[in-house]
C-alpha atoms as a PDB file:
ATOM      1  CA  UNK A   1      25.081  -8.762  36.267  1.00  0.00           C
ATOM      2  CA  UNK A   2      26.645  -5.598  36.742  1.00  0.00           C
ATOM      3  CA  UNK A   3      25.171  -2.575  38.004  1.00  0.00           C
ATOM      4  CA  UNK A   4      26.750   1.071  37.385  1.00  0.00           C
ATOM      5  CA  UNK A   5      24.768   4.024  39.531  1.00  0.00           C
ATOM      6  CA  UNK A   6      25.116   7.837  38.373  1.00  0.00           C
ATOM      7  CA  UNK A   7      24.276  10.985  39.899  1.00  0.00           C
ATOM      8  CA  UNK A   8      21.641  12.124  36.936  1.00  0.00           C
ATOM      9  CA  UNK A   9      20.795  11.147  33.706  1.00  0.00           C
ATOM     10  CA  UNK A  10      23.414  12.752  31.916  1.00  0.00           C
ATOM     11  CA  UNK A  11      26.142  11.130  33.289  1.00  0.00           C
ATOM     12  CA  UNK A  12      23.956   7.582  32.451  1.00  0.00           C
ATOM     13  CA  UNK A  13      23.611   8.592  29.184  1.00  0.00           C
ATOM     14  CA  UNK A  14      27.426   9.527  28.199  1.00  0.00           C
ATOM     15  CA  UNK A  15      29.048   6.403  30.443  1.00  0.00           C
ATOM     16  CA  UNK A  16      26.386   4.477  28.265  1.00  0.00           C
ATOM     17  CA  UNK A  17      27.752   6.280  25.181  1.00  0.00           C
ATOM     18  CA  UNK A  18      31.198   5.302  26.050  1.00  0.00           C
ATOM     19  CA  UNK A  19      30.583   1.676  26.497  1.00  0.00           C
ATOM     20  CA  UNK A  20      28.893   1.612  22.958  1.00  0.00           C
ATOM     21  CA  UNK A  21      31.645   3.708  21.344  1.00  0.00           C
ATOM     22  CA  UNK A  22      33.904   0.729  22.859  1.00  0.00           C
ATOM     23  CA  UNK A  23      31.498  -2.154  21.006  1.00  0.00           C
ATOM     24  CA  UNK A  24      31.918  -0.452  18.054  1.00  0.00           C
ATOM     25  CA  UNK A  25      35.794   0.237  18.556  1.00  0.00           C
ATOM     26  CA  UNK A  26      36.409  -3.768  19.209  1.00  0.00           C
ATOM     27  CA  UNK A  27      33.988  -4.611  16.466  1.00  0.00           C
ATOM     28  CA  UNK A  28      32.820  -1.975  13.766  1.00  0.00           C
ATOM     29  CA  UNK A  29      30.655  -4.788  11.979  1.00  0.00           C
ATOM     30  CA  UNK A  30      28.808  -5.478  15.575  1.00  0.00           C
ATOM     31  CA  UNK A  31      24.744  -6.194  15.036  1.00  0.00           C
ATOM     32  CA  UNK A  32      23.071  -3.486  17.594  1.00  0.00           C
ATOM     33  CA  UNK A  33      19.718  -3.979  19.006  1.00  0.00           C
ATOM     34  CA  UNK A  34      18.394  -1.074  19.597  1.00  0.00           C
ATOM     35  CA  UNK A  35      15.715   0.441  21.560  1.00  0.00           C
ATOM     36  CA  UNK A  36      13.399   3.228  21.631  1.00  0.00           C
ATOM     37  CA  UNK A  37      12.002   5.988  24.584  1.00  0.00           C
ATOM     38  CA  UNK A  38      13.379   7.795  26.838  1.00  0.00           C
ATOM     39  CA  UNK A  39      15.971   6.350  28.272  1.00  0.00           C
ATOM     40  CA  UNK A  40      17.917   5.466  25.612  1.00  0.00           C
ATOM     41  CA  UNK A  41      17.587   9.290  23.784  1.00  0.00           C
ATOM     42  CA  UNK A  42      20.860  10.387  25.572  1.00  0.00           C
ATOM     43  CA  UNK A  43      22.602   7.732  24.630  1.00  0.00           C
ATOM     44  CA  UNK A  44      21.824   8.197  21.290  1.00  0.00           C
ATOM     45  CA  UNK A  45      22.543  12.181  21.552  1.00  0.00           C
ATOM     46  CA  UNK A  46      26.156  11.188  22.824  1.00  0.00           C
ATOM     47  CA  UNK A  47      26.375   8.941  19.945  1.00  0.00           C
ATOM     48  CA  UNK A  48      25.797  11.380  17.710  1.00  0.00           C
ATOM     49  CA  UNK A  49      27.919  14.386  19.119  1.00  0.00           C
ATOM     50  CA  UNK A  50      30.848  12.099  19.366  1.00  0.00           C
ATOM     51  CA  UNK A  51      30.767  10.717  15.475  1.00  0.00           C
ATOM     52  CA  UNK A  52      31.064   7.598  16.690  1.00  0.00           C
ATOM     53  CA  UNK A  53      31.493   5.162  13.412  1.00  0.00           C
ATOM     54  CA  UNK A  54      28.698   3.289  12.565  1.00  0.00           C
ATOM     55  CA  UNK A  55      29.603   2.753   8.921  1.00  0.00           C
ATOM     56  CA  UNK A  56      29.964  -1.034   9.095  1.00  0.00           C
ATOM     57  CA  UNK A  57      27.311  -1.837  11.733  1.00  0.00           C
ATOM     58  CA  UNK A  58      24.137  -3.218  11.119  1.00  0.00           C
ATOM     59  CA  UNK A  59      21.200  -2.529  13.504  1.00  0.00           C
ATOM     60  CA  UNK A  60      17.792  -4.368  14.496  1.00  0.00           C
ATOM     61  CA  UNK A  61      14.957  -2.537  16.444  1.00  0.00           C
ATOM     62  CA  UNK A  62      12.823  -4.170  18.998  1.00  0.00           C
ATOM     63  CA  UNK A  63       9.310  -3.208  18.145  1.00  0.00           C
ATOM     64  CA  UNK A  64       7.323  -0.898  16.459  1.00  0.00           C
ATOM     65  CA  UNK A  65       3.033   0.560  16.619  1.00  0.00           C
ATOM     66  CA  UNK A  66       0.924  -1.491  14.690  1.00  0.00           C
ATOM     67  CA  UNK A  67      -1.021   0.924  12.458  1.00  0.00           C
ATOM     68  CA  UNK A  68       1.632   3.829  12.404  1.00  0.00           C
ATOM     69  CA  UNK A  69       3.486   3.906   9.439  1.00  0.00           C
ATOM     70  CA  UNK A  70       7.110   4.668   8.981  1.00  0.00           C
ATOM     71  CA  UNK A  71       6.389   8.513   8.681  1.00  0.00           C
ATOM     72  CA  UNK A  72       4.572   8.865  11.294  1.00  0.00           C
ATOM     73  CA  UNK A  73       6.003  10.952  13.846  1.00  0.00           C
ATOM     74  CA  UNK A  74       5.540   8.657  16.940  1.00  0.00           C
ATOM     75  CA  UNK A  75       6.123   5.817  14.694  1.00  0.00           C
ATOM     76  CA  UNK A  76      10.002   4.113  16.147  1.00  0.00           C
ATOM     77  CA  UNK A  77      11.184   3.797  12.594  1.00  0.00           C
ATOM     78  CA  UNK A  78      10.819   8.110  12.421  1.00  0.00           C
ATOM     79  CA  UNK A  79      12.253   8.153  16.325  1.00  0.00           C
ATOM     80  CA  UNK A  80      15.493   6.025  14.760  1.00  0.00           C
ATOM     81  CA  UNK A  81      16.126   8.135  12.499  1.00  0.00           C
ATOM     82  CA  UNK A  82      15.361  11.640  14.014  1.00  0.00           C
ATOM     83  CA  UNK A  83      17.373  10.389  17.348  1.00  0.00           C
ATOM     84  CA  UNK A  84      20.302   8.752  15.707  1.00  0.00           C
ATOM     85  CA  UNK A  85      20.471   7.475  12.331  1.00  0.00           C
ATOM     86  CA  UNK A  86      20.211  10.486   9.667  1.00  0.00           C
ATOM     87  CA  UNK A  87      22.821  11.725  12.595  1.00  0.00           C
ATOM     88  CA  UNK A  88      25.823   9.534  12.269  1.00  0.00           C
ATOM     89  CA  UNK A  89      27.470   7.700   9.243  1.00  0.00           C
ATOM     90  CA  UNK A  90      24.953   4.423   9.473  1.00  0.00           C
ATOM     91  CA  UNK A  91      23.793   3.066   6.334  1.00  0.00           C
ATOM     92  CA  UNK A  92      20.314   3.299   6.680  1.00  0.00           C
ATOM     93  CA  UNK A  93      19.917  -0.363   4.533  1.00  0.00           C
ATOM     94  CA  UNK A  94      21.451  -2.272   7.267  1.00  0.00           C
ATOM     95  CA  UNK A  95      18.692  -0.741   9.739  1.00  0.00           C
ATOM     96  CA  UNK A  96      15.971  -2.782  10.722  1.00  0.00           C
ATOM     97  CA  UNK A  97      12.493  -2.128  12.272  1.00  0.00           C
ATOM     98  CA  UNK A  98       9.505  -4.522  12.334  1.00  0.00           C
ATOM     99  CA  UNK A  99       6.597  -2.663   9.704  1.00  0.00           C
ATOM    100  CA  UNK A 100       3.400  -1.361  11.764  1.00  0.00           C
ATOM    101  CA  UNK A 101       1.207  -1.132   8.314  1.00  0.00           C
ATOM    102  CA  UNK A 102       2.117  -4.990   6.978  1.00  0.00           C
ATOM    103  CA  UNK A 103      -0.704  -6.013   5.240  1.00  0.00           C
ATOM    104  CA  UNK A 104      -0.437  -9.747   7.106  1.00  0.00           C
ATOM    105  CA  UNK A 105       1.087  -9.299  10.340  1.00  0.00           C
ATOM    106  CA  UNK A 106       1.389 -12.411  11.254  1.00  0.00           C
ATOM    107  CA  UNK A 107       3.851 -12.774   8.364  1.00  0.00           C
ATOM    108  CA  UNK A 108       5.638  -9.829   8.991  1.00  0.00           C
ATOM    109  CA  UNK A 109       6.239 -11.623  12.372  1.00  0.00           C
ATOM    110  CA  UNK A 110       7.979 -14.450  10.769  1.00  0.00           C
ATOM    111  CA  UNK A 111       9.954 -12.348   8.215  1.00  0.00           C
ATOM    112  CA  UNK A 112      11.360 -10.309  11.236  1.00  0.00           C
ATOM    113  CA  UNK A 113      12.487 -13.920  12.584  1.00  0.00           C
ATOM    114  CA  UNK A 114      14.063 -14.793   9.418  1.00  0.00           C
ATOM    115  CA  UNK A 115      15.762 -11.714   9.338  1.00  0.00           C
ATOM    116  CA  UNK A 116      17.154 -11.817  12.936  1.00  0.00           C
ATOM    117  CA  UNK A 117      18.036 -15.667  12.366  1.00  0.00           C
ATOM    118  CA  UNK A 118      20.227 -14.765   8.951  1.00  0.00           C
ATOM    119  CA  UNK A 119      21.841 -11.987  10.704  1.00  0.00           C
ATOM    120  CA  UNK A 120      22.982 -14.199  13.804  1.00  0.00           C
ATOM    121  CA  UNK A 121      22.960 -13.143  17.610  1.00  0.00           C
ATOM    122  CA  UNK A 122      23.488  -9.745  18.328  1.00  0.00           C
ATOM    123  CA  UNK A 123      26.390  -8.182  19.541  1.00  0.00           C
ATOM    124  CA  UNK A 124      25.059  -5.248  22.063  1.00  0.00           C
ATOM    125  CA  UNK A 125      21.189  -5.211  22.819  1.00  0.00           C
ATOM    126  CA  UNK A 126      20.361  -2.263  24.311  1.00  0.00           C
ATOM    127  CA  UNK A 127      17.200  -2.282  26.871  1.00  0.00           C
ATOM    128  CA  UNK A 128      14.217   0.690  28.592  1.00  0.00           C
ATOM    129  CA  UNK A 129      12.099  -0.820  30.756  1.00  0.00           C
ATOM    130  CA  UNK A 130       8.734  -0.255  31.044  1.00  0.00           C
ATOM    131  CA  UNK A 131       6.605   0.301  34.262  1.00  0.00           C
ATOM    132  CA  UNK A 132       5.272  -2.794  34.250  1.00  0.00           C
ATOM    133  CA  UNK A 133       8.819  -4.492  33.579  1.00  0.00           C
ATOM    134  CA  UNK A 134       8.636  -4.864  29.531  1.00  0.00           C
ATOM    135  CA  UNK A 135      11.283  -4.871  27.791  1.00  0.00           C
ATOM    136  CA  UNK A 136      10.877  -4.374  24.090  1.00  0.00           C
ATOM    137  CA  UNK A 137       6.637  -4.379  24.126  1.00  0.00           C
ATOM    138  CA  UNK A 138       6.767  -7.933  25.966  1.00  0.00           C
ATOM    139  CA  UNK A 139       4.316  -7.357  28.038  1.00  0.00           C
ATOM    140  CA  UNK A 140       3.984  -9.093  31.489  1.00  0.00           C
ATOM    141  CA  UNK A 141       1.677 -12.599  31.194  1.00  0.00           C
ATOM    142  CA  UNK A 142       1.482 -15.970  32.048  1.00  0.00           C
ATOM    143  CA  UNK A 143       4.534 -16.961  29.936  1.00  0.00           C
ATOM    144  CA  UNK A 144       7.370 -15.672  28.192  1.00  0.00           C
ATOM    145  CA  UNK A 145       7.118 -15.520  24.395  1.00  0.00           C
ATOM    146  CA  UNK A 146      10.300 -16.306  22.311  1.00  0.00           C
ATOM    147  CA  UNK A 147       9.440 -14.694  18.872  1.00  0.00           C
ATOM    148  CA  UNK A 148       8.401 -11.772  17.192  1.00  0.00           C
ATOM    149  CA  UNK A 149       4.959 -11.484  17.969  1.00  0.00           C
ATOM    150  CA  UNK A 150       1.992  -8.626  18.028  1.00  0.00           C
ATOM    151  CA  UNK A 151       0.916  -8.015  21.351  1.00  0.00           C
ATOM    152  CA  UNK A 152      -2.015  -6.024  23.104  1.00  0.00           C
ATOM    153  CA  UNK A 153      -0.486  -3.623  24.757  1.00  0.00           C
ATOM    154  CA  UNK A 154      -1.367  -2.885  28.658  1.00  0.00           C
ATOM    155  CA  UNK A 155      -3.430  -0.014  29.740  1.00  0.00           C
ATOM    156  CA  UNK A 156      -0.515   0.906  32.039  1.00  0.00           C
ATOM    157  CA  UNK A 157       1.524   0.726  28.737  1.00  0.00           C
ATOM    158  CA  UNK A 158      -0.551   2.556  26.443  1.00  0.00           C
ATOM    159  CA  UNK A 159      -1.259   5.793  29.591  1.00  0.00           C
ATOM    160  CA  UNK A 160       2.212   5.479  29.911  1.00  0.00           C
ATOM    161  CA  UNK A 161       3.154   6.003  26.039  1.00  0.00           C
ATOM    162  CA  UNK A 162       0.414   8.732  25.506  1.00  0.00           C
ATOM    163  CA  UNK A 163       2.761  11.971  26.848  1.00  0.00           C
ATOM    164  CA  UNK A 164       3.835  11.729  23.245  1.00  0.00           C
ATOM    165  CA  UNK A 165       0.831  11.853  21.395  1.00  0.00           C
ATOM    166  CA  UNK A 166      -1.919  14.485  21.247  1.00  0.00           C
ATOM    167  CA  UNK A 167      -4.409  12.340  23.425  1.00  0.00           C
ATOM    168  CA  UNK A 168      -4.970   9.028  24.947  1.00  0.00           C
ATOM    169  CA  UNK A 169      -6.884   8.146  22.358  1.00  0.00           C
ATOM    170  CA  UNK A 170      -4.520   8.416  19.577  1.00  0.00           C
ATOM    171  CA  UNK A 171      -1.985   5.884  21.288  1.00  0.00           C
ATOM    172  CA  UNK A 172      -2.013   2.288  19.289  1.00  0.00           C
ATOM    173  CA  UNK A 173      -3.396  -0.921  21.064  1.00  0.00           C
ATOM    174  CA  UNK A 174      -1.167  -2.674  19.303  1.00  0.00           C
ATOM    175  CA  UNK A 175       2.337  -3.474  18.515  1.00  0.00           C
ATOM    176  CA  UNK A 176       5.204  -5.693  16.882  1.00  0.00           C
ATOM    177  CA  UNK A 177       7.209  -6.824  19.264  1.00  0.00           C
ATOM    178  CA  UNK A 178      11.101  -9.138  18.995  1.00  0.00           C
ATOM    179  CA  UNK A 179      10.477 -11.971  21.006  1.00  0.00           C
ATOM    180  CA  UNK A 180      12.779 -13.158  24.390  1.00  0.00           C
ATOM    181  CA  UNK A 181      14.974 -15.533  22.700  1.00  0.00           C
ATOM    182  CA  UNK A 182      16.811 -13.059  20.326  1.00  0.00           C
ATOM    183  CA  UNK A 183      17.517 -11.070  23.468  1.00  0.00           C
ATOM    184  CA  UNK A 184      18.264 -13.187  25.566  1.00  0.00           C
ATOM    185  CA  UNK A 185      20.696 -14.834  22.871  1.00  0.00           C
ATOM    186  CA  UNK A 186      22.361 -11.310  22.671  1.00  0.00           C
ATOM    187  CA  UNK A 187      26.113 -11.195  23.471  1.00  0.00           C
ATOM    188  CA  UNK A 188      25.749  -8.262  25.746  1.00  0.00           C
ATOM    189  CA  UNK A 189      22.685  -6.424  27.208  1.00  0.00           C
ATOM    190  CA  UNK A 190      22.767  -2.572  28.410  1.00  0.00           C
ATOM    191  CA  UNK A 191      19.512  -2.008  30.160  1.00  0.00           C
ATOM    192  CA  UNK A 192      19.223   1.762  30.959  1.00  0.00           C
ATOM    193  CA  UNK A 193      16.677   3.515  33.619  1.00  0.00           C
ATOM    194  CA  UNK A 194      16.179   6.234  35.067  1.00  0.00           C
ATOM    195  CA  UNK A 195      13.474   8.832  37.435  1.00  0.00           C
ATOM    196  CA  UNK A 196      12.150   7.551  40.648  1.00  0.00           C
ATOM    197  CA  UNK A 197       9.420   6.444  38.480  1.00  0.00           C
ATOM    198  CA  UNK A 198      11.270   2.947  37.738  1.00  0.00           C
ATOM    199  CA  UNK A 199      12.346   2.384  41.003  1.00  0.00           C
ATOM    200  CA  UNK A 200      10.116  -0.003  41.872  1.00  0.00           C
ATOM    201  CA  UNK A 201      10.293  -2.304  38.572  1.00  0.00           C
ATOM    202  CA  UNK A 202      13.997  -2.426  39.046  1.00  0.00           C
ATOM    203  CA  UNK A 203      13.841  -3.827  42.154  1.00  0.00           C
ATOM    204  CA  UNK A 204      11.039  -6.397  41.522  1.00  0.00           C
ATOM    205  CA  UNK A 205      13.114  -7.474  37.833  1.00  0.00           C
ATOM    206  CA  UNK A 206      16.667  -7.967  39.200  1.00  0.00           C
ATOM    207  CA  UNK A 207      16.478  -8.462  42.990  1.00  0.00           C
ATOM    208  CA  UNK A 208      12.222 -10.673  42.716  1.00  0.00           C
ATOM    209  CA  UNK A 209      11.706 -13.863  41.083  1.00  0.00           C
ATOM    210  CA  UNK A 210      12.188 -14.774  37.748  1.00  0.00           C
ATOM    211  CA  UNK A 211       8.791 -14.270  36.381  1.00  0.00           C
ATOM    212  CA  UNK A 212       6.621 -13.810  33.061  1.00  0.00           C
ATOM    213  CA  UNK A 213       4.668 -11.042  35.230  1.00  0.00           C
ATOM    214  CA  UNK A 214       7.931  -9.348  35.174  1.00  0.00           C
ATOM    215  CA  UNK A 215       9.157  -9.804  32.037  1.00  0.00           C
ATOM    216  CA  UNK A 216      12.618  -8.144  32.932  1.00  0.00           C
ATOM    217  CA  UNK A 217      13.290 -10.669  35.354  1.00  0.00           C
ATOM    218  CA  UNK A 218      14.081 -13.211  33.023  1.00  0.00           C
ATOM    219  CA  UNK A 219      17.576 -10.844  32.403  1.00  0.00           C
ATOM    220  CA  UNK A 220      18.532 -12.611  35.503  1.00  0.00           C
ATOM    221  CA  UNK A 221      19.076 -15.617  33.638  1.00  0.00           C
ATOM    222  CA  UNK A 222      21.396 -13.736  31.252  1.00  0.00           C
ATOM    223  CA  UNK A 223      25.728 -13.816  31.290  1.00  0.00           C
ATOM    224  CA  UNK A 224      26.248 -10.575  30.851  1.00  0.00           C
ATOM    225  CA  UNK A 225      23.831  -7.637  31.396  1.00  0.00           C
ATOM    226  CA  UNK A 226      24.769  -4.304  32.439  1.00  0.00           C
ATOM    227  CA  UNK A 227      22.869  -1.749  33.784  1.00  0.00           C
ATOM    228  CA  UNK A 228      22.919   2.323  33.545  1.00  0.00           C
ATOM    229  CA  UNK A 229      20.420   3.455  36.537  1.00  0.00           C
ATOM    230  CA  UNK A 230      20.594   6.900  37.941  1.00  0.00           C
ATOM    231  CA  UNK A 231      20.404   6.906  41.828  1.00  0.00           C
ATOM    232  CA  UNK A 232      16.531   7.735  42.149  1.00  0.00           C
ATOM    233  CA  UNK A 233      15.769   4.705  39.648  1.00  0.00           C
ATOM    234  CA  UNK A 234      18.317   2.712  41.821  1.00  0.00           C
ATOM    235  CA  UNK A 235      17.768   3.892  45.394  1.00  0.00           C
ATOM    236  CA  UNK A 236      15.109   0.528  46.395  1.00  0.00           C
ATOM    237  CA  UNK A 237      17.922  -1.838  45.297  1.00  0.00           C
ATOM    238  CA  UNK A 238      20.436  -2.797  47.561  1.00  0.00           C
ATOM    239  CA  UNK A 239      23.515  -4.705  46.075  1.00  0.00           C
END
């Protein structure tokens, strides 16, 4: 595991930016896993101000609100393509985001399998983590869960989520989720944090046990994971 520390955000987002660019250099067919929040939105606005080419790439999302449809504007499929894909040259058929209205989600779980078992293991996953130590919407429990699945989100994940909606209230329960093995089956991971806010997670994911009720943690187990922290998400780590 490597771990790269910046003075702000900014300078996470474009050393991210540059190790992407590079991915996509070496390989401009690379499958991207892609993520949504925060901490990957700088990444993304690098991507885009540099024209990187994405014109032979094919990208898979991690998760996406049940209930919210695709035009929703919290909805992940209208963050993808507000934060980065109607920006660059991406052909927005070979994007892929799990569908928050499917009629039968349990199907929709196993079509999102099929899908990311025809495509093969992906070349660059890119990781947030959340407060609780999710990564995608796996949420911490008593074990880890492999496929896509919908999940209950925590409290601590929904209060956490609801800065971007009007009220608490109006924050899903619910959400499609990729499952641990396509992740963890990834090539590379990039796993990006940042804000004092995440300090403690980081600590508890990459220097605590490996643990379901840390869902992170199980990155430990991974060849080749970097991550982007700035110094105030980093500072209760010691290397």
């Amino acid at each position: 595991m490597k771990f790269l520390v910046f003075s702000d955000y900014q300078k996470l987002s474009e050393a991210a930016a540059e190790q992407f660019s590079k991915q996509l250099r070496q390989k401009p067919d690379s499958l991207l896993g892609l993520a949504t929040g925060s901490s990957p939105e700088g990444m993304y606005r690098e991507l885009a101000k540099r024209k990187v080419d994405f014109s032979r790439a094919e990208t898979v999302n991690l998760d996406e609100y049940v209930s919210l449809p695709a035009t929703h504007s919290q909805s992940y499929a209208y963050f993808m393509r507000d934060k980065l894909f109607d920006l660059v040259n991406i052909d927005q058929k070979r994007t892929h985001i799990p569908c928050g209205t499917a009629k039968d989600l349990k199907e929709e779980c196993l079509r999102y399998d099929e899908l990311l078992k025809k495509l093969g293991h992906i070349d660059l996953q890119i990781l947030g983590i959340g407060h609780n130590g999710h990564i995608g919407f796996n949420e911490p429990q008593d074990h880890f869960e492999k496929n896509t699945h919908v999940v209950d989100l925590k409290q601590s994940t929904i209060e956490a989520n609801a800065r971007f909606f009007s009220s608490l209230g109006e924050v899903p329960r619910q959400a499609i989720t990729m499952g641990l093995y396509p992740i963890m089956t990834a090539k590379k991971i990039f796993l990006l944090a940042s804000g004092e806010g995440k300090a403690k997670i980081l600590k508890e994911a990459f220097f605590g046990p490996i643990t379901p009720f840390v869902p992170a943690s199980i990155l430990q187990l991974h060849p080749d994971v970097t991550l982007f922290a700035d110094e105030e998400a980093f500072r209760l780590c010691k290397i």
